[in-house]
Structure formats: C-alpha cells, structure tokens
N, C-alpha and C. Protein backbone atom coordinates (compact mmCIF):
# COMPACT_ATOMS: atom_id res chain seq x y z
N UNK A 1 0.84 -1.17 0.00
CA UNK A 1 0.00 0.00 0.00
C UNK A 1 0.89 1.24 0.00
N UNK A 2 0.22 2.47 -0.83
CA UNK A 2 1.50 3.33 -1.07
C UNK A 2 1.03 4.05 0.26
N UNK A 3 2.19 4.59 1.06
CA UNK A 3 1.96 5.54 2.16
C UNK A 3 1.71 6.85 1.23
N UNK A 4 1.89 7.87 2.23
CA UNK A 4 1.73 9.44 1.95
C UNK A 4 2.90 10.06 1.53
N UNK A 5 3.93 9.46 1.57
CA UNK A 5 5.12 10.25 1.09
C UNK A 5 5.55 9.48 -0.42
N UNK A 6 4.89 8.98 -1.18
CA UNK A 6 4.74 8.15 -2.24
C UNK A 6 4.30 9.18 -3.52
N UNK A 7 5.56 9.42 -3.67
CA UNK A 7 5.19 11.27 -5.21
C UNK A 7 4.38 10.88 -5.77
N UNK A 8 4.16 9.40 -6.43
CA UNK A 8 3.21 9.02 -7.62
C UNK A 8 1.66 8.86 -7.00
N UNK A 9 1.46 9.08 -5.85
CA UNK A 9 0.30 9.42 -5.00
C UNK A 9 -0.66 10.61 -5.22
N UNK A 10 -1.60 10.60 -6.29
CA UNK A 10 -2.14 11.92 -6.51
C UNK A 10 -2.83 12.98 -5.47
N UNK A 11 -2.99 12.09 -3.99
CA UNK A 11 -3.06 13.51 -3.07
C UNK A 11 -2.02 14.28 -2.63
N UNK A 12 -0.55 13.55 -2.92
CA UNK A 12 0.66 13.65 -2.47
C UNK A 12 0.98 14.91 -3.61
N UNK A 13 0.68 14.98 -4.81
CA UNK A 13 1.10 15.73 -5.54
C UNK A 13 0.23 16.83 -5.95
N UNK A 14 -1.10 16.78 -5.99
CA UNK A 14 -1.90 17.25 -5.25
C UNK A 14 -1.65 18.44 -4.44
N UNK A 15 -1.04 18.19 -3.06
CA UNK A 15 -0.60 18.72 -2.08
C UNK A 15 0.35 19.36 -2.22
N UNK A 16 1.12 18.84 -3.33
CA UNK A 16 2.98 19.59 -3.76
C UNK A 16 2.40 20.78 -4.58
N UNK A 17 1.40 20.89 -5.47
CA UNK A 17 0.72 21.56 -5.98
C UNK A 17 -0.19 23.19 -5.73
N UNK A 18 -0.73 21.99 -4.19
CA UNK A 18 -1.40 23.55 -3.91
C UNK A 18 -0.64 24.46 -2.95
N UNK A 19 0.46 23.45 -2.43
CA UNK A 19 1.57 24.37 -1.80
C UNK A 19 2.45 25.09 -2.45
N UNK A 20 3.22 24.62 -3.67
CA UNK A 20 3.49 25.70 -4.43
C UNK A 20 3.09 26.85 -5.12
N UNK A 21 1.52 27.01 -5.00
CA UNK A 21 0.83 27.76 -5.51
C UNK A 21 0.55 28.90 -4.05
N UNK A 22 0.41 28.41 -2.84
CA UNK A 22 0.12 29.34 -1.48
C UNK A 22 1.87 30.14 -1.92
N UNK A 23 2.70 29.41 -2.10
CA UNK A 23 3.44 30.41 -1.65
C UNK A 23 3.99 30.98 -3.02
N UNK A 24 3.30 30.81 -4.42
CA UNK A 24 3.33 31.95 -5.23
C UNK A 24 2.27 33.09 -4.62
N UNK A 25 1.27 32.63 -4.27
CA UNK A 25 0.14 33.91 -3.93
C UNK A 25 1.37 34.47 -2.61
N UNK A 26 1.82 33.94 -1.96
CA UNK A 26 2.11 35.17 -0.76
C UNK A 26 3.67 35.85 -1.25
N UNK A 27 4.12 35.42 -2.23
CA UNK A 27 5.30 36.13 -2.54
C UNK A 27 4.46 37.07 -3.56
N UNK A 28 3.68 36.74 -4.61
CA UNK A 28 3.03 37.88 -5.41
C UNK A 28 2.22 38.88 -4.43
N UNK A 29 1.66 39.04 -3.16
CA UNK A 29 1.19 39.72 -2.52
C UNK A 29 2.49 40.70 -2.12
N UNK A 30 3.05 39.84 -1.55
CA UNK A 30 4.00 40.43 -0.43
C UNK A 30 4.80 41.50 -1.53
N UNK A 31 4.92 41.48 -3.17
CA UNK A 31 5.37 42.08 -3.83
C UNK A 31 4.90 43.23 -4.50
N UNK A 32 3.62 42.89 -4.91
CA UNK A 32 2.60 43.90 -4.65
C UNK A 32 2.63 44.97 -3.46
N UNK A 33 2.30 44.35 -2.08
CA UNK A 33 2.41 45.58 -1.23
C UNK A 33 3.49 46.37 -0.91
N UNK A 34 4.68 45.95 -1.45
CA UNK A 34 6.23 47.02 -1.64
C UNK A 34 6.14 47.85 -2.97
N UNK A 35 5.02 47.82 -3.85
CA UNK A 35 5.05 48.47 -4.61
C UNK A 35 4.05 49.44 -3.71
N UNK A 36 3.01 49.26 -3.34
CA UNK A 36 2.19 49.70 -2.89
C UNK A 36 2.68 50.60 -1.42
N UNK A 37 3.71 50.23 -1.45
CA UNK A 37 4.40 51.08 -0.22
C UNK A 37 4.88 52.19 -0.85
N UNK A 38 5.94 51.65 -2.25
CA UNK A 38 6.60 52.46 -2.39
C UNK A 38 5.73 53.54 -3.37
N UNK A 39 4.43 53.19 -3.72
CA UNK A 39 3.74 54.57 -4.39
C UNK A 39 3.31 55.12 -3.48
N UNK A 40 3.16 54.64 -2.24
CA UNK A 40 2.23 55.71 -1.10
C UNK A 40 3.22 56.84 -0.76
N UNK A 41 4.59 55.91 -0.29
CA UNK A 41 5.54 57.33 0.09
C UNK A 41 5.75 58.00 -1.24
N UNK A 42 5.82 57.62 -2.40
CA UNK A 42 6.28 59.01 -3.52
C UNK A 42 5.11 59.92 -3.91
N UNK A 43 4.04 59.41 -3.42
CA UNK A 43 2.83 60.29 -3.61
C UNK A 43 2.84 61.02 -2.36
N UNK A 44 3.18 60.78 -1.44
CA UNK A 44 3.49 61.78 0.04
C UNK A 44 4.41 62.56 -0.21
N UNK A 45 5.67 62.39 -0.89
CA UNK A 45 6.79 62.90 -0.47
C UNK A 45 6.51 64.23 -1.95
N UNK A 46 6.23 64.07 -3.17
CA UNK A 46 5.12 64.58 -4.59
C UNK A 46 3.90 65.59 -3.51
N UNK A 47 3.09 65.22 -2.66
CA UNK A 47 2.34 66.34 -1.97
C UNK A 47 2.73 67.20 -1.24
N UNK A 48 3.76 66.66 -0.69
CA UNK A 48 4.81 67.71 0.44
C UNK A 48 5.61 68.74 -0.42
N UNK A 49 6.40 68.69 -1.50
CA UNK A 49 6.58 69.22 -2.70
C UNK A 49 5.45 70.19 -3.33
N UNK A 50 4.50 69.94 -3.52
CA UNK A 50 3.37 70.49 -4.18
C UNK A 50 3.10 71.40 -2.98
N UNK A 51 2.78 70.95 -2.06
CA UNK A 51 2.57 72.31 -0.89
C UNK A 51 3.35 73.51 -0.54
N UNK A 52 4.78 72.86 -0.38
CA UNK A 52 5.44 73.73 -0.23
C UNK A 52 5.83 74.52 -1.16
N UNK A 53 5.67 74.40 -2.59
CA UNK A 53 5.91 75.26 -3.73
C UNK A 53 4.77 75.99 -3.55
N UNK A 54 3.57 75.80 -3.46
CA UNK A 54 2.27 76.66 -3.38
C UNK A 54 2.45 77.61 -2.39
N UNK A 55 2.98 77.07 -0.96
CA UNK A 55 3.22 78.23 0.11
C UNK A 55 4.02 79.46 -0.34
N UNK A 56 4.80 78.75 -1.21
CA UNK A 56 6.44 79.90 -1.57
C UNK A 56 5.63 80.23 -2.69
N UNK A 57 4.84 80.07 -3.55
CA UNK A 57 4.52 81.25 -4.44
C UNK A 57 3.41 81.99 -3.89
N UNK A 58 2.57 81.49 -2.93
CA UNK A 58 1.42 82.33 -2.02
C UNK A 58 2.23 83.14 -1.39
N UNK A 59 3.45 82.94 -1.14
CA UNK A 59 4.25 83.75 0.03
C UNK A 59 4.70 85.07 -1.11
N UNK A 60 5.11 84.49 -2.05
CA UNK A 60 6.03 85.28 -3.50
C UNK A 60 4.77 86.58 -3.92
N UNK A 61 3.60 85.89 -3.77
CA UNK A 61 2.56 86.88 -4.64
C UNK A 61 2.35 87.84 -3.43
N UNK A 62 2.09 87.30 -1.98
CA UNK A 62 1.98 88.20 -0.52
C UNK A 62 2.88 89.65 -0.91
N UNK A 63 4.04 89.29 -1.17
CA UNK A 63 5.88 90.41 -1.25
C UNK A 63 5.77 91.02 -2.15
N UNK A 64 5.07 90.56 -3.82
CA UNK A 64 5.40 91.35 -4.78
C UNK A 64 4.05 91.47 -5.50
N UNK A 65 2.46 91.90 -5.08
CA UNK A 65 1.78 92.25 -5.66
C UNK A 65 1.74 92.62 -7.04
N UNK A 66 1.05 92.09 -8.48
CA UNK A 66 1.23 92.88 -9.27
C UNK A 66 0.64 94.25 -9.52
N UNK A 67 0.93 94.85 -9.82
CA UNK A 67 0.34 96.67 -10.81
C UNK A 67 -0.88 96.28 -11.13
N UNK A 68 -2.03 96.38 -11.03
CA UNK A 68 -3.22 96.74 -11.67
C UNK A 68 -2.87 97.47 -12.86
N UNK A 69 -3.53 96.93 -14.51
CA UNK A 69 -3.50 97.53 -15.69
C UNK A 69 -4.61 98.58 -15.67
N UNK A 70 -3.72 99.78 -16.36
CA UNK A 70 -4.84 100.52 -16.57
C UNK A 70 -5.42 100.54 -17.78
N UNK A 71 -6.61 100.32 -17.62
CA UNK A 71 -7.57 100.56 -18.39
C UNK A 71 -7.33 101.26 -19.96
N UNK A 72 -7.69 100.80 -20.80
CA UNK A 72 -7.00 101.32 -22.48
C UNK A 72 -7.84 102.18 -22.53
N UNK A 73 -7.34 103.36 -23.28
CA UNK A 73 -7.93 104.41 -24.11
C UNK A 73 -9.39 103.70 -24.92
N UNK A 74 -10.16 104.40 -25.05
CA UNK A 74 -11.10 103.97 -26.06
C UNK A 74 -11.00 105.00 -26.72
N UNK A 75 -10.54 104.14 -28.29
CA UNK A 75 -11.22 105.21 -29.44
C UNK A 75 -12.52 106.01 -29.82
N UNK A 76 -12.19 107.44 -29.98
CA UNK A 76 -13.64 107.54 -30.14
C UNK A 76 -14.30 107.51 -31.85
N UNK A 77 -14.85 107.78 -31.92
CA UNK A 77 -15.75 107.58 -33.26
C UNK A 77 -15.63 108.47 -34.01
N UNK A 78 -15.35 109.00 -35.25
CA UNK A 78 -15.42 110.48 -36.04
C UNK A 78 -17.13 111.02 -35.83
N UNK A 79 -17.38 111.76 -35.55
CA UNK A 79 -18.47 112.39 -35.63
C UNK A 79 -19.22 112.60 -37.49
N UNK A 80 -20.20 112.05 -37.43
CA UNK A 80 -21.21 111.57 -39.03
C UNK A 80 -21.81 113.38 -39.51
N UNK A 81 -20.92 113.10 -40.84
CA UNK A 81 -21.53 114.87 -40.78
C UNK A 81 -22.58 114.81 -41.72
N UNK A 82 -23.88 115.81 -41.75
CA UNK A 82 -25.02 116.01 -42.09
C UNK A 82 -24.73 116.81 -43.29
N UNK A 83 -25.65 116.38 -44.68
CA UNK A 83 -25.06 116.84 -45.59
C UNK A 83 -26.63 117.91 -45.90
C-alpha cells in the first residue's frame, strides 16, 4: 500500500501543488504591497513638494503684488456729418 510520502500518489502531488501555488500567492502579494508602499511614500513625499511650492509662491505673490492695468484708451468715433 503506497503511504503518503509516495510522489506518484495523486493527493501527495496534489498537495505539492497547492503548496506551491500558497506560496506563489504570498510572494506575489508580499510584492505587490512594496510596490504599494513604495507609491504611497512618492505620492506623500510629490504632496509635500506640491505644498510647499504653493506656500512659496502664495508667500512670492503676498511680497510682490502685481500693478493693476490701466484701463486702455477707447477710441472715439469720427463724428457723421449732415449733408
């Protein structure tokens, strides 16, 4: 009678099967979430950047107000002469 450690045993291989497959799923996870790490911090470290450029040009526009344009001349019209 074949025992359990018998390769040509189809629960035996079977078993070799679905264990090599648990530990593709937890190495494809576990690889996934280091990507997933590493977009969280570059999207943190990308917002911290984005803020602080916004402060320094909120700060830039505070110091150096621009000039208000003045207003253009309007042409005026020749006056329509009556014949």
């Amino acid at each position: 009678m074949a025992g359990p450690s018998d390769k040509n045993d189809p629960q035996s291989r079977a078993h070799a099967v679905f264990t090599a497959s648990e530990q593709r799923d937890k190495s494809v996870r576990a690889e996934i979430e280091k990507e997933r790490a590493a977009t969280d911090a570059k999207t943190v470290r990308l917002k911290a950047l984005r803020l602080a450029k916004e402060a320094e040009d909120a700060a830039h526009a505070a110091a150096n107000p621009k000039p208000k344009p003045k207003p253009a001349a309007r042409a005026t019209k020749p006056a329509k002469k009556k014949a």
